[in-house]
PDB file of N, CA and C in Angstrom:
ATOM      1  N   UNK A   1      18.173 -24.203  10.228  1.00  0.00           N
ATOM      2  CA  UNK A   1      16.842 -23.613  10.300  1.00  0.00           C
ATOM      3  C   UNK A   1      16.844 -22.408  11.238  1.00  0.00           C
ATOM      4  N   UNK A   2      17.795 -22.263  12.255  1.00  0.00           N
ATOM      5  CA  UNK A   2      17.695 -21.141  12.967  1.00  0.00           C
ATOM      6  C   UNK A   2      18.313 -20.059  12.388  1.00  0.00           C
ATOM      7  N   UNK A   3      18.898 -19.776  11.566  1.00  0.00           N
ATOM      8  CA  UNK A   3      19.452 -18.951  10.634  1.00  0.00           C
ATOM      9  C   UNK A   3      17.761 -18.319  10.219  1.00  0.00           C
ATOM     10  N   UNK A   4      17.222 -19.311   9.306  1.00  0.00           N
ATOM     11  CA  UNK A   4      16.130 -19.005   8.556  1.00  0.00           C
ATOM     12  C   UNK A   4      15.490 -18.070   9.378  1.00  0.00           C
ATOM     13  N   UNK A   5      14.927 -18.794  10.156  1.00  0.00           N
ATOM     14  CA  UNK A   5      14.044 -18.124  11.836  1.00  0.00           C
ATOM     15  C   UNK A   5      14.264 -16.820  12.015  1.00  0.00           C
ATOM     16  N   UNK A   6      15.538 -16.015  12.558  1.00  0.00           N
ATOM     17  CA  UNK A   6      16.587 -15.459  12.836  1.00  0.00           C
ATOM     18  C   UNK A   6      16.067 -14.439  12.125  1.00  0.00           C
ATOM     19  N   UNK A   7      16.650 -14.641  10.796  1.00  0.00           N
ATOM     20  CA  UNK A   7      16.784 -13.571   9.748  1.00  0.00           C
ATOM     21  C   UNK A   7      15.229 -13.106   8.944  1.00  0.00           C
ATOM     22  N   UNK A   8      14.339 -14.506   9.111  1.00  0.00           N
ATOM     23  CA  UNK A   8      12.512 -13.750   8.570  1.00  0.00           C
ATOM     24  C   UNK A   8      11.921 -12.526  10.191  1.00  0.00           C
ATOM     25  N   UNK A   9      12.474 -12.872  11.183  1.00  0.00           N
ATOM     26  CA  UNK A   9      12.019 -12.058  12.144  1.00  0.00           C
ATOM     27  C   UNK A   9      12.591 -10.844  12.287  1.00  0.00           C
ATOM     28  N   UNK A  10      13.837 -11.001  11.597  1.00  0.00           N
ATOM     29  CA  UNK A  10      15.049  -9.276  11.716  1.00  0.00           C
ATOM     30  C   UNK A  10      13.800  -8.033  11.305  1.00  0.00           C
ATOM     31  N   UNK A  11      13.167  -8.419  10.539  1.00  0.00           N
ATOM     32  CA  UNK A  11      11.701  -7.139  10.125  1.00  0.00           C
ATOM     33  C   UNK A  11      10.536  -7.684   9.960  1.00  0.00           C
ATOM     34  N   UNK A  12       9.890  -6.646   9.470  1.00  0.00           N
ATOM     35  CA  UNK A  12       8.514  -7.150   9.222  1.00  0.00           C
ATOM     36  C   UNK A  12       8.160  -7.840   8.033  1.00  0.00           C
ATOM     37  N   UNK A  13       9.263  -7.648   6.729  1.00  0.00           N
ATOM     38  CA  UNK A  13       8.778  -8.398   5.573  1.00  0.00           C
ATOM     39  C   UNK A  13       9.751  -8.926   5.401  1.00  0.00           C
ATOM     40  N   UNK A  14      10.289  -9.717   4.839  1.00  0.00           N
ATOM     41  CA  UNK A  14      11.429 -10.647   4.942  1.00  0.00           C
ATOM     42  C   UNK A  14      11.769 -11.618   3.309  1.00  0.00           C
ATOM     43  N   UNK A  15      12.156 -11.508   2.408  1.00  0.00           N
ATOM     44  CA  UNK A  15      12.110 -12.210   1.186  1.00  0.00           C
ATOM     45  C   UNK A  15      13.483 -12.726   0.895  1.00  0.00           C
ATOM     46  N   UNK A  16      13.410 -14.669   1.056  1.00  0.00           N
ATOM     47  CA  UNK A  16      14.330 -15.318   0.919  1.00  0.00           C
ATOM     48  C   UNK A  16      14.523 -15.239  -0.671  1.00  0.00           C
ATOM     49  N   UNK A  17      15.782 -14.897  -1.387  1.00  0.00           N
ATOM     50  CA  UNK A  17      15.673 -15.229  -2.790  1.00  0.00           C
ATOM     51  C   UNK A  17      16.710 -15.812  -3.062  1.00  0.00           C
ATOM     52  N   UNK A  18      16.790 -15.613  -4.698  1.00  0.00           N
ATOM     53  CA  UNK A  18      18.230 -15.737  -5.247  1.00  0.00           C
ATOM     54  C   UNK A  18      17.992 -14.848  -6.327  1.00  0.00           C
ATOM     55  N   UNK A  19      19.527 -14.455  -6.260  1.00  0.00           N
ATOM     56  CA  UNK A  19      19.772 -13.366  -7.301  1.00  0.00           C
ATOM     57  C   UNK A  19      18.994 -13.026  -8.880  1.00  0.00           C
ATOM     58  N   UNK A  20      19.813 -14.659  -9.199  1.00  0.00           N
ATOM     59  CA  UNK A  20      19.065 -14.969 -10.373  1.00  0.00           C
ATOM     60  C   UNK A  20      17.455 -15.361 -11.006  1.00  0.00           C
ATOM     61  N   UNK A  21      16.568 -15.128  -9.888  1.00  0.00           N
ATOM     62  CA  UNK A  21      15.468 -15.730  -9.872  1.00  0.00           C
ATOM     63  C   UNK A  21      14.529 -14.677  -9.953  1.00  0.00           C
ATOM     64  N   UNK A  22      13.687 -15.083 -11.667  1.00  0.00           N
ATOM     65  CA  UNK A  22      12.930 -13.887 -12.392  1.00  0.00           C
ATOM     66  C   UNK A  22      11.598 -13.870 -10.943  1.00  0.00           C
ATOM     67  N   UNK A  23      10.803 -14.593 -10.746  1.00  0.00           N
ATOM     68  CA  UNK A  23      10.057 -14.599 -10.010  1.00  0.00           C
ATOM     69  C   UNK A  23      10.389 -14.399  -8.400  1.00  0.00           C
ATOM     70  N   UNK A  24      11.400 -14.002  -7.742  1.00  0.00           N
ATOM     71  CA  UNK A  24      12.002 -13.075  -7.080  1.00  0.00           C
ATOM     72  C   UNK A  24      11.977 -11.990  -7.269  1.00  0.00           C
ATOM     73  N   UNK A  25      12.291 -11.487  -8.331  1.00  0.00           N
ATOM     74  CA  UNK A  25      12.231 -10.062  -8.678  1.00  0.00           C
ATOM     75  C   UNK A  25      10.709  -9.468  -8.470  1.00  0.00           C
ATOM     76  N   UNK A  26      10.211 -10.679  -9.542  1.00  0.00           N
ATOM     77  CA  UNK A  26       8.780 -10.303  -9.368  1.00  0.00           C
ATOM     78  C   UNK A  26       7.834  -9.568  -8.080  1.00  0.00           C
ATOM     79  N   UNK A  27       8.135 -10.695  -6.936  1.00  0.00           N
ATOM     80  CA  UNK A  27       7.905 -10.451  -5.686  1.00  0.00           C
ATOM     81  C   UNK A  27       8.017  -9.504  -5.427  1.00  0.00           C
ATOM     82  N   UNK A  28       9.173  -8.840  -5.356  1.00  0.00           N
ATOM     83  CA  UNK A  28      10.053  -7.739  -4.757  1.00  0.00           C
ATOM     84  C   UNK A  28       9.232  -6.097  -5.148  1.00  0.00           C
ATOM     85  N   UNK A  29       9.253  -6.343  -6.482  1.00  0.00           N
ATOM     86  CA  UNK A  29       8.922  -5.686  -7.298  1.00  0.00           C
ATOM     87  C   UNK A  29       7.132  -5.134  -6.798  1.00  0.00           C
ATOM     88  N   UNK A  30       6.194  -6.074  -6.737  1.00  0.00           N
ATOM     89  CA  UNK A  30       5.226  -6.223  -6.012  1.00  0.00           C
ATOM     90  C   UNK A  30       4.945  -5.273  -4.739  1.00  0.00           C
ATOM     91  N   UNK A  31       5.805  -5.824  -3.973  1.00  0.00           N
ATOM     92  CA  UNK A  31       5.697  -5.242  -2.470  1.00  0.00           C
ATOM     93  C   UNK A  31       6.439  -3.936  -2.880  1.00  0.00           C
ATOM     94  N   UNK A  32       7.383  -3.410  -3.235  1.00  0.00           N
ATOM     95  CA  UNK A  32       7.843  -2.171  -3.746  1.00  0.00           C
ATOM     96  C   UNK A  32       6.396  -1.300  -4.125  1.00  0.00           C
ATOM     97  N   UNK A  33       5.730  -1.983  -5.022  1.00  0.00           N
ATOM     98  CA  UNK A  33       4.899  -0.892  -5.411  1.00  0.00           C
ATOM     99  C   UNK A  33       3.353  -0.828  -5.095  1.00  0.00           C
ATOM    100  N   UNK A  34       3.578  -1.627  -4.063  1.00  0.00           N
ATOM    101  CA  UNK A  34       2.640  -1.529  -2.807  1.00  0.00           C
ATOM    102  C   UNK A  34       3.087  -0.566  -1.651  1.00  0.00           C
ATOM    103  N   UNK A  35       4.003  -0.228  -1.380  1.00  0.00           N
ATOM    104  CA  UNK A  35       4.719   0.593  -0.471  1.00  0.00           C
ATOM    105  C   UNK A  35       5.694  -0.042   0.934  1.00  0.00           C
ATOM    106  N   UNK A  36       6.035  -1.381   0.161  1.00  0.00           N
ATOM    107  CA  UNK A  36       6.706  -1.675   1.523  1.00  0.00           C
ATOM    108  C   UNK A  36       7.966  -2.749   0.851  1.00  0.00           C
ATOM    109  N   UNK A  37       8.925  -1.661   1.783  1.00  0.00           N
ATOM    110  CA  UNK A  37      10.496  -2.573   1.643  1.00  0.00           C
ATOM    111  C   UNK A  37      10.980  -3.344   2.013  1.00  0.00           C
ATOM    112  N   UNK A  38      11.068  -4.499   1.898  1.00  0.00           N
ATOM    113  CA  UNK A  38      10.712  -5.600   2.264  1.00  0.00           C
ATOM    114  C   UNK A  38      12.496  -6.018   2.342  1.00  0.00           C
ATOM    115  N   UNK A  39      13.306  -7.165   3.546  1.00  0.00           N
ATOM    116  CA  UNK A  39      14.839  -6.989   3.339  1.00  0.00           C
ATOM    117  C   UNK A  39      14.612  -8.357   2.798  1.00  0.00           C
ATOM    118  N   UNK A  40      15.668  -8.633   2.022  1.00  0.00           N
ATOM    119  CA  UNK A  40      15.901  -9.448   0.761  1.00  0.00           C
ATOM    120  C   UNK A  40      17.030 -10.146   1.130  1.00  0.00           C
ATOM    121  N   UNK A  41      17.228 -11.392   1.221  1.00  0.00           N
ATOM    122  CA  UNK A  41      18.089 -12.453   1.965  1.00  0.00           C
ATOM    123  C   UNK A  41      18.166 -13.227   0.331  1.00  0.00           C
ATOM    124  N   UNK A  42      19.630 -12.779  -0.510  1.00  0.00           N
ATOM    125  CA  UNK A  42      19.935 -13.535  -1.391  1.00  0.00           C
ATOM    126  C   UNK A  42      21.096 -14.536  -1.337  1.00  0.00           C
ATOM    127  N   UNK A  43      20.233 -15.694  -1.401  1.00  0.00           N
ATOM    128  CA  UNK A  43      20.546 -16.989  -0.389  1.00  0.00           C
ATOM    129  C   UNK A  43      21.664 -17.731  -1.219  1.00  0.00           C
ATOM    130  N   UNK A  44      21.524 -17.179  -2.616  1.00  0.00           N
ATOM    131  CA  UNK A  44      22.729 -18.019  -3.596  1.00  0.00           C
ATOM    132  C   UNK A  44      23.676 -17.265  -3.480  1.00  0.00           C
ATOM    133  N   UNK A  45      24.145 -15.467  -2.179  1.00  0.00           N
ATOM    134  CA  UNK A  45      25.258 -15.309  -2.232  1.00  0.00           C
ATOM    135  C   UNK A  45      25.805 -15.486  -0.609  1.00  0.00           C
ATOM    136  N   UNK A  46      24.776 -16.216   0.241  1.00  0.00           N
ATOM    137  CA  UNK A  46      24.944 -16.629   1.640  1.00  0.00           C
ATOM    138  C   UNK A  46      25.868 -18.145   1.317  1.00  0.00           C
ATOM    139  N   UNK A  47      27.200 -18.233   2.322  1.00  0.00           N
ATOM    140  CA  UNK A  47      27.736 -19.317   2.469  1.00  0.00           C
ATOM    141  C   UNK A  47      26.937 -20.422   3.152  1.00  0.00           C
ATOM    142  N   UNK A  48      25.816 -19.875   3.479  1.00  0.00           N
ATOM    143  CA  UNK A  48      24.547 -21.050   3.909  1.00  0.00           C
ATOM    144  C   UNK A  48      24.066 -21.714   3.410  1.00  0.00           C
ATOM    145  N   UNK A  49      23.934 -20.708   2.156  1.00  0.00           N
ATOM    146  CA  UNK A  49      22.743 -20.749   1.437  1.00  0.00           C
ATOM    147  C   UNK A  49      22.176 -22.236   1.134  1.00  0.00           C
ATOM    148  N   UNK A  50      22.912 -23.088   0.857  1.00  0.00           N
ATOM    149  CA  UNK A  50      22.288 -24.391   0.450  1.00  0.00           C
ATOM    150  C   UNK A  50      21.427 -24.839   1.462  1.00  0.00           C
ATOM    151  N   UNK A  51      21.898 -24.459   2.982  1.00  0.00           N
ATOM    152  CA  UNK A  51      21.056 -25.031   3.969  1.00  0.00           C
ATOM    153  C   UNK A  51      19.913 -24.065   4.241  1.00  0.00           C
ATOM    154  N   UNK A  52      20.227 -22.995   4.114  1.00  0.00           N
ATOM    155  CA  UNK A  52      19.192 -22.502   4.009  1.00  0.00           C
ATOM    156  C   UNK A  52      17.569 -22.602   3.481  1.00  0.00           C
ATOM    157  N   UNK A  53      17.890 -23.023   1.992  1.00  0.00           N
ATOM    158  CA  UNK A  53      17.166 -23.329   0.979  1.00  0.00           C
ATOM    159  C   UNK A  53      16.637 -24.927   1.549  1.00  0.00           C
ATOM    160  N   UNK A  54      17.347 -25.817   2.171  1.00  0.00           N
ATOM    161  CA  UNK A  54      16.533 -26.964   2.406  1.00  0.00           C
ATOM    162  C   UNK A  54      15.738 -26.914   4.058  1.00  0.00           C
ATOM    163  N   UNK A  55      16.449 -25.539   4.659  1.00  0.00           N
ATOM    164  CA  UNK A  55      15.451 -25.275   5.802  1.00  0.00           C
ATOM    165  C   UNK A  55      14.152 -24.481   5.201  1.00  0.00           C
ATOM    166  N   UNK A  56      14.277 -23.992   4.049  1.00  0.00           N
ATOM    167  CA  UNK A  56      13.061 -23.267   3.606  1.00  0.00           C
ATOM    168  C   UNK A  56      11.851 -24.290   3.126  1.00  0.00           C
ATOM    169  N   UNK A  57      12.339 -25.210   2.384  1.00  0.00           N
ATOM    170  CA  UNK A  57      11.681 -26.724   2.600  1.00  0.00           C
ATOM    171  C   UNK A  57      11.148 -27.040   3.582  1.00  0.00           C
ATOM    172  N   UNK A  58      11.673 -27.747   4.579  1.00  0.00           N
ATOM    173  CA  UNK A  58      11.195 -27.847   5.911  1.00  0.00           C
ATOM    174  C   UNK A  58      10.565 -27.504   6.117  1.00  0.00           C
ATOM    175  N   UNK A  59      10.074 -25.958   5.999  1.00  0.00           N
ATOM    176  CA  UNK A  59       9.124 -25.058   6.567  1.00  0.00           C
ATOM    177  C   UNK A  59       7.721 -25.424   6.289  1.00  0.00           C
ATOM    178  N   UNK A  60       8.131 -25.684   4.802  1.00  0.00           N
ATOM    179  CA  UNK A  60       6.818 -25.571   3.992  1.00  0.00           C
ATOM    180  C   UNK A  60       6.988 -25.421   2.873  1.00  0.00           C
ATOM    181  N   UNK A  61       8.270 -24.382   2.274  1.00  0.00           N
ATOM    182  CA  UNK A  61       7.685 -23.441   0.892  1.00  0.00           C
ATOM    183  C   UNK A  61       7.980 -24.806  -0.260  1.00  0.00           C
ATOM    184  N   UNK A  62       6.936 -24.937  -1.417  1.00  0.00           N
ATOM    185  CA  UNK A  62       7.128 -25.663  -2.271  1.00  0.00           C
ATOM    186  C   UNK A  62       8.363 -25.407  -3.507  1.00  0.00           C
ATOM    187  N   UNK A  63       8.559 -24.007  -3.019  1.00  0.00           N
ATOM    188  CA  UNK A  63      10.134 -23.828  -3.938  1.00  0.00           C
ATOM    189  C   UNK A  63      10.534 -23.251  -2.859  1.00  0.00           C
ATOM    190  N   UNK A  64      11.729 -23.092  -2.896  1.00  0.00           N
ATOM    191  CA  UNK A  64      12.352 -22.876  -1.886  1.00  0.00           C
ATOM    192  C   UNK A  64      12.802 -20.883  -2.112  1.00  0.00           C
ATOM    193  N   UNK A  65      12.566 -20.501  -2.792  1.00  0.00           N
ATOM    194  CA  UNK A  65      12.684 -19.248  -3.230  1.00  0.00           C
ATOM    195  C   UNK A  65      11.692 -18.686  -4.565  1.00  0.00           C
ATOM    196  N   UNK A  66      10.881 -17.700  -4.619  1.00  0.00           N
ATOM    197  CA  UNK A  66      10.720 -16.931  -3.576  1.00  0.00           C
ATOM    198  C   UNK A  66      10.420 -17.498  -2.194  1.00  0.00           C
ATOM    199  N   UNK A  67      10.771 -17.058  -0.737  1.00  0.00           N
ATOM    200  CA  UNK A  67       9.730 -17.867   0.338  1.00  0.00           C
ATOM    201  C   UNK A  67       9.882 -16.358   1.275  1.00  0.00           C
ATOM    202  N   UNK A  68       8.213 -16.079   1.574  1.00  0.00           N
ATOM    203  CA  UNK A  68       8.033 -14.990   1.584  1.00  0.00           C
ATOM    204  C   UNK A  68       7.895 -14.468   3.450  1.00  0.00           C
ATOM    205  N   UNK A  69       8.202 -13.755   4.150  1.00  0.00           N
ATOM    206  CA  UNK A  69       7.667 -13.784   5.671  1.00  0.00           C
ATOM    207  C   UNK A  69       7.174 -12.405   5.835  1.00  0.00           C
ATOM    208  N   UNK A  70       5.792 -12.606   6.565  1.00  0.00           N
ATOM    209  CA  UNK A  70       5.099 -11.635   7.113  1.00  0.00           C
ATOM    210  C   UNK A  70       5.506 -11.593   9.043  1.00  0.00           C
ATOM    211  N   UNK A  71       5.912 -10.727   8.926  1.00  0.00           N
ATOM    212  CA  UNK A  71       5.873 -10.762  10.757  1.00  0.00           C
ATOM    213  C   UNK A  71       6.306 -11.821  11.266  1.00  0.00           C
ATOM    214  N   UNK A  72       7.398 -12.340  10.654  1.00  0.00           N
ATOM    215  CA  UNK A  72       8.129 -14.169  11.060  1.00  0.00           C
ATOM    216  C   UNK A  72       7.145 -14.979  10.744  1.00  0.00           C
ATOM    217  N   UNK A  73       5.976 -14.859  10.108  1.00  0.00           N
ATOM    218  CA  UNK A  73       5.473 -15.747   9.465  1.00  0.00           C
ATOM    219  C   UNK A  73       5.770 -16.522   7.923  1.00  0.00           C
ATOM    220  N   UNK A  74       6.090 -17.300   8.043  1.00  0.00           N
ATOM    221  CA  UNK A  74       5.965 -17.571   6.348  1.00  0.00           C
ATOM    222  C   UNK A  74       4.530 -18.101   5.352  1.00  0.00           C
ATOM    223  N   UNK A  75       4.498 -16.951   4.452  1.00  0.00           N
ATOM    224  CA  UNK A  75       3.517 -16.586   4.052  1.00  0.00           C
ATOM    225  C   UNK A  75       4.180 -17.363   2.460  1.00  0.00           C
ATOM    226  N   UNK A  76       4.735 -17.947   1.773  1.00  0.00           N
ATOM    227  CA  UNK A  76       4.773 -18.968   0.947  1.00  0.00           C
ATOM    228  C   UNK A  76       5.583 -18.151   0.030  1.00  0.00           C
ATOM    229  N   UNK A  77       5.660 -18.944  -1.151  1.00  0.00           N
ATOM    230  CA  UNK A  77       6.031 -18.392  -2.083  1.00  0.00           C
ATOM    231  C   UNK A  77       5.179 -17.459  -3.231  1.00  0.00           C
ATOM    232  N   UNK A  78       5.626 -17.495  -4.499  1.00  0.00           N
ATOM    233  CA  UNK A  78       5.115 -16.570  -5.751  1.00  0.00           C
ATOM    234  C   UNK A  78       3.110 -16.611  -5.649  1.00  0.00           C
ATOM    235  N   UNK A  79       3.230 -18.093  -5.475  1.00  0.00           N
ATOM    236  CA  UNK A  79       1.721 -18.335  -5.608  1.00  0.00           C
ATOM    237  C   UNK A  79       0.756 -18.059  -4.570  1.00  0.00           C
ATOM    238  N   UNK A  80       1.276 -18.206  -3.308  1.00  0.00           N
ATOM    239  CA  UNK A  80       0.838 -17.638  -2.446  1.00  0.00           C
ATOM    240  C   UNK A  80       0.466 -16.164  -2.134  1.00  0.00           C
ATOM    241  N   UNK A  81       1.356 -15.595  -2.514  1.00  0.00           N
ATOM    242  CA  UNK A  81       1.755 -13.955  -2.346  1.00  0.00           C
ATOM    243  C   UNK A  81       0.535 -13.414  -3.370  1.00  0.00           C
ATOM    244  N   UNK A  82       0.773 -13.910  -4.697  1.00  0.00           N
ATOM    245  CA  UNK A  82      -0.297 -13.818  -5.874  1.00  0.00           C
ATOM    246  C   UNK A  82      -1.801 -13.432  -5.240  1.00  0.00           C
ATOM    247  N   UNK A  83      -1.413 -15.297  -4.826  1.00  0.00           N
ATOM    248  CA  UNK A  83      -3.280 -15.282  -4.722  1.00  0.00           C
ATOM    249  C   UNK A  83      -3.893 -14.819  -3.592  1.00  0.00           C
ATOM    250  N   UNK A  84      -3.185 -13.944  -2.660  1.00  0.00           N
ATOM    251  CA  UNK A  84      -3.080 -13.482  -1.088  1.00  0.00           C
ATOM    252  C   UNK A  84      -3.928 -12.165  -2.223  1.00  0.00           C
ATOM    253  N   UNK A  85      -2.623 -11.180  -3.148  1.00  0.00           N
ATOM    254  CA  UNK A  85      -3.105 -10.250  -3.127  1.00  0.00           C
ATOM    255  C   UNK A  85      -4.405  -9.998  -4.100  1.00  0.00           C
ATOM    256  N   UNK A  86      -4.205 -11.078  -4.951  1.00  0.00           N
ATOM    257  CA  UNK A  86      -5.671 -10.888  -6.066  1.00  0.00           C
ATOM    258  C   UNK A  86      -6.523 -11.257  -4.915  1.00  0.00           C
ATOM    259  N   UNK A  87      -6.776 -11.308  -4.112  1.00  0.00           N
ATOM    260  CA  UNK A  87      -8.217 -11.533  -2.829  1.00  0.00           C
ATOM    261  C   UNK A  87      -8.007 -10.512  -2.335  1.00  0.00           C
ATOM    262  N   UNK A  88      -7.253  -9.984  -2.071  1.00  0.00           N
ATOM    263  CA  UNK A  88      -7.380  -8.272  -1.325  1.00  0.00           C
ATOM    264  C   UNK A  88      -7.238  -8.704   0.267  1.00  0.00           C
ATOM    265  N   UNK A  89      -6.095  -9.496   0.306  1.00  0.00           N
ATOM    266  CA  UNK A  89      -5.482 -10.070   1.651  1.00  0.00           C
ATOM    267  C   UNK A  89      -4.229  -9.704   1.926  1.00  0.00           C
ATOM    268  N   UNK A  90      -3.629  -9.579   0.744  1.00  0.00           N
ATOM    269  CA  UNK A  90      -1.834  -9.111   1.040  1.00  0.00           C
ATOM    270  C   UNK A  90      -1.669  -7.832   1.717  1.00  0.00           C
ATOM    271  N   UNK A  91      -2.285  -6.618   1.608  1.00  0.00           N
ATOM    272  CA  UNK A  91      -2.061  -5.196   1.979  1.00  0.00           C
ATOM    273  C   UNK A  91      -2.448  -5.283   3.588  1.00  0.00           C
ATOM    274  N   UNK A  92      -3.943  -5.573   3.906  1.00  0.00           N
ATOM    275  CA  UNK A  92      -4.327  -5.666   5.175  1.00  0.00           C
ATOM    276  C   UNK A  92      -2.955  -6.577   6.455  1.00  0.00           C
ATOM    277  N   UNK A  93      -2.523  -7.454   5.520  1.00  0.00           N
ATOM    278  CA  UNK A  93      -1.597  -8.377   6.358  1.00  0.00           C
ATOM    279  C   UNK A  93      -0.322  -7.112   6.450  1.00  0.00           C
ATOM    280  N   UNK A  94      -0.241  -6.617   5.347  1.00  0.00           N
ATOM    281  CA  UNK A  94       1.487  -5.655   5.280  1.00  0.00           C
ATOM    282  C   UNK A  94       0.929  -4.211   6.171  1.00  0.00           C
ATOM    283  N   UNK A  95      -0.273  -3.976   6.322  1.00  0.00           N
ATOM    284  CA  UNK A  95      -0.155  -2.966   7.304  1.00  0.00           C
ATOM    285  C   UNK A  95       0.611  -2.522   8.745  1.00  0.00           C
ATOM    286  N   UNK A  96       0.640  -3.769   9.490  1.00  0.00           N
ATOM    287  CA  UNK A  96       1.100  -3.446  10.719  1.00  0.00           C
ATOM    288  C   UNK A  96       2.899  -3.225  10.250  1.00  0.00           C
ATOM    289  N   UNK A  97       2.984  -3.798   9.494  1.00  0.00           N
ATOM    290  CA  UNK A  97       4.980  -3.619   9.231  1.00  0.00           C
ATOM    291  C   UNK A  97       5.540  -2.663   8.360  1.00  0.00           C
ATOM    292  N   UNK A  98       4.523  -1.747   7.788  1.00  0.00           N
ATOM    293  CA  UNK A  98       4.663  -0.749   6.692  1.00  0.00           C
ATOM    294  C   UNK A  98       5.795   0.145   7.323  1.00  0.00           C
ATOM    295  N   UNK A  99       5.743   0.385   8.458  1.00  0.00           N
ATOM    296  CA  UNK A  99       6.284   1.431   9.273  1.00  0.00           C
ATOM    297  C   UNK A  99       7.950   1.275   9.018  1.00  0.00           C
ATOM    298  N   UNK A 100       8.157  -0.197  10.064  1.00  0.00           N
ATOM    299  CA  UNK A 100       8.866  -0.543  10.048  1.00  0.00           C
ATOM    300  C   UNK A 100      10.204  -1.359   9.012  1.00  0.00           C
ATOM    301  N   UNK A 101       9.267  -1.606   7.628  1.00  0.00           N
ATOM    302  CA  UNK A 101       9.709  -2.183   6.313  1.00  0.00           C
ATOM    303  C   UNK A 101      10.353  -0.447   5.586  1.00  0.00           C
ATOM    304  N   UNK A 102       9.658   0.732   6.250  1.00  0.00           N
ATOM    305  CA  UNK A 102       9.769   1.724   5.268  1.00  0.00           C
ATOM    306  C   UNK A 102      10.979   2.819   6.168  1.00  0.00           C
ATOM    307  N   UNK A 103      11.561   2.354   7.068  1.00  0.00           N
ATOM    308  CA  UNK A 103      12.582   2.704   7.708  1.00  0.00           C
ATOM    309  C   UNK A 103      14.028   2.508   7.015  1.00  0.00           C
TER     310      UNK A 103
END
C-alpha cells in the first residue's frame, strides 16, 4: 500500500490502470480533453502490480482500475469520475493541479 500512497501523491492527478483496460482509456481520455495530464501508473506492467491492485482494494476502489487520485486523494473509479463530472464537480476539483499535471 505504500507504493500506492507514494506514487497517487508523485502529482496532482494520478491514474492507476492497466494497459488493456477500455475504460482506462476512457478516463484518460476524459481528463486529456479537459486539459489536464494526468501520470498513468500501468499496473499490469509494474512487477507490483498484483499488490498493487489489492492495495487499490483496500482503499476503497470497487475495481481496482480505473482508480483515480486527486491531490493524493482517491477519487474512485470510472463511475465516480463520471458522475463527479456530469454534476460539474470534476473541473473545480482539477483546478488547483492543472498547473502542475500540465508540466
Amino acid at each position: 500500500m505504500d507504493k500506492v500512497m507514494r506514487l497517487a501523491s508523485e502529482k496532482g492527478v494520478v491514474i492507476f490502470s492497466k494497459s488493456s483496460c477500455c475504460l482506462c482509456y476512457a478516463v484518460n481520455i476524459l481528463f486529456q480533453e479537459i486539459g489536464v495530464s494526468p501520470v498513468v501508473h500501468e499496473i499490469d506492467q509494474d512487477p507490483d502490480g498484483r499488490e498493487m491492485e489489492k492495495a487499490l482494494m483496500r482503499l476503497g476502489c470497487t475495481a481496482p482500475v480505473p482508480a483515480v487520485f486527486i491531490g493524493g486523494n482517491l477519487v474512485g473509479s470510472t463511475n465516480e469520475v463520471m458522475s463527479l463530472h456530469l454534476k460539474g464537480q470534476l473541473i473545480p476539483k482539477l483546478k488547483p493541479h492543472q498547473q502542475q499535471t500540465m508540466s
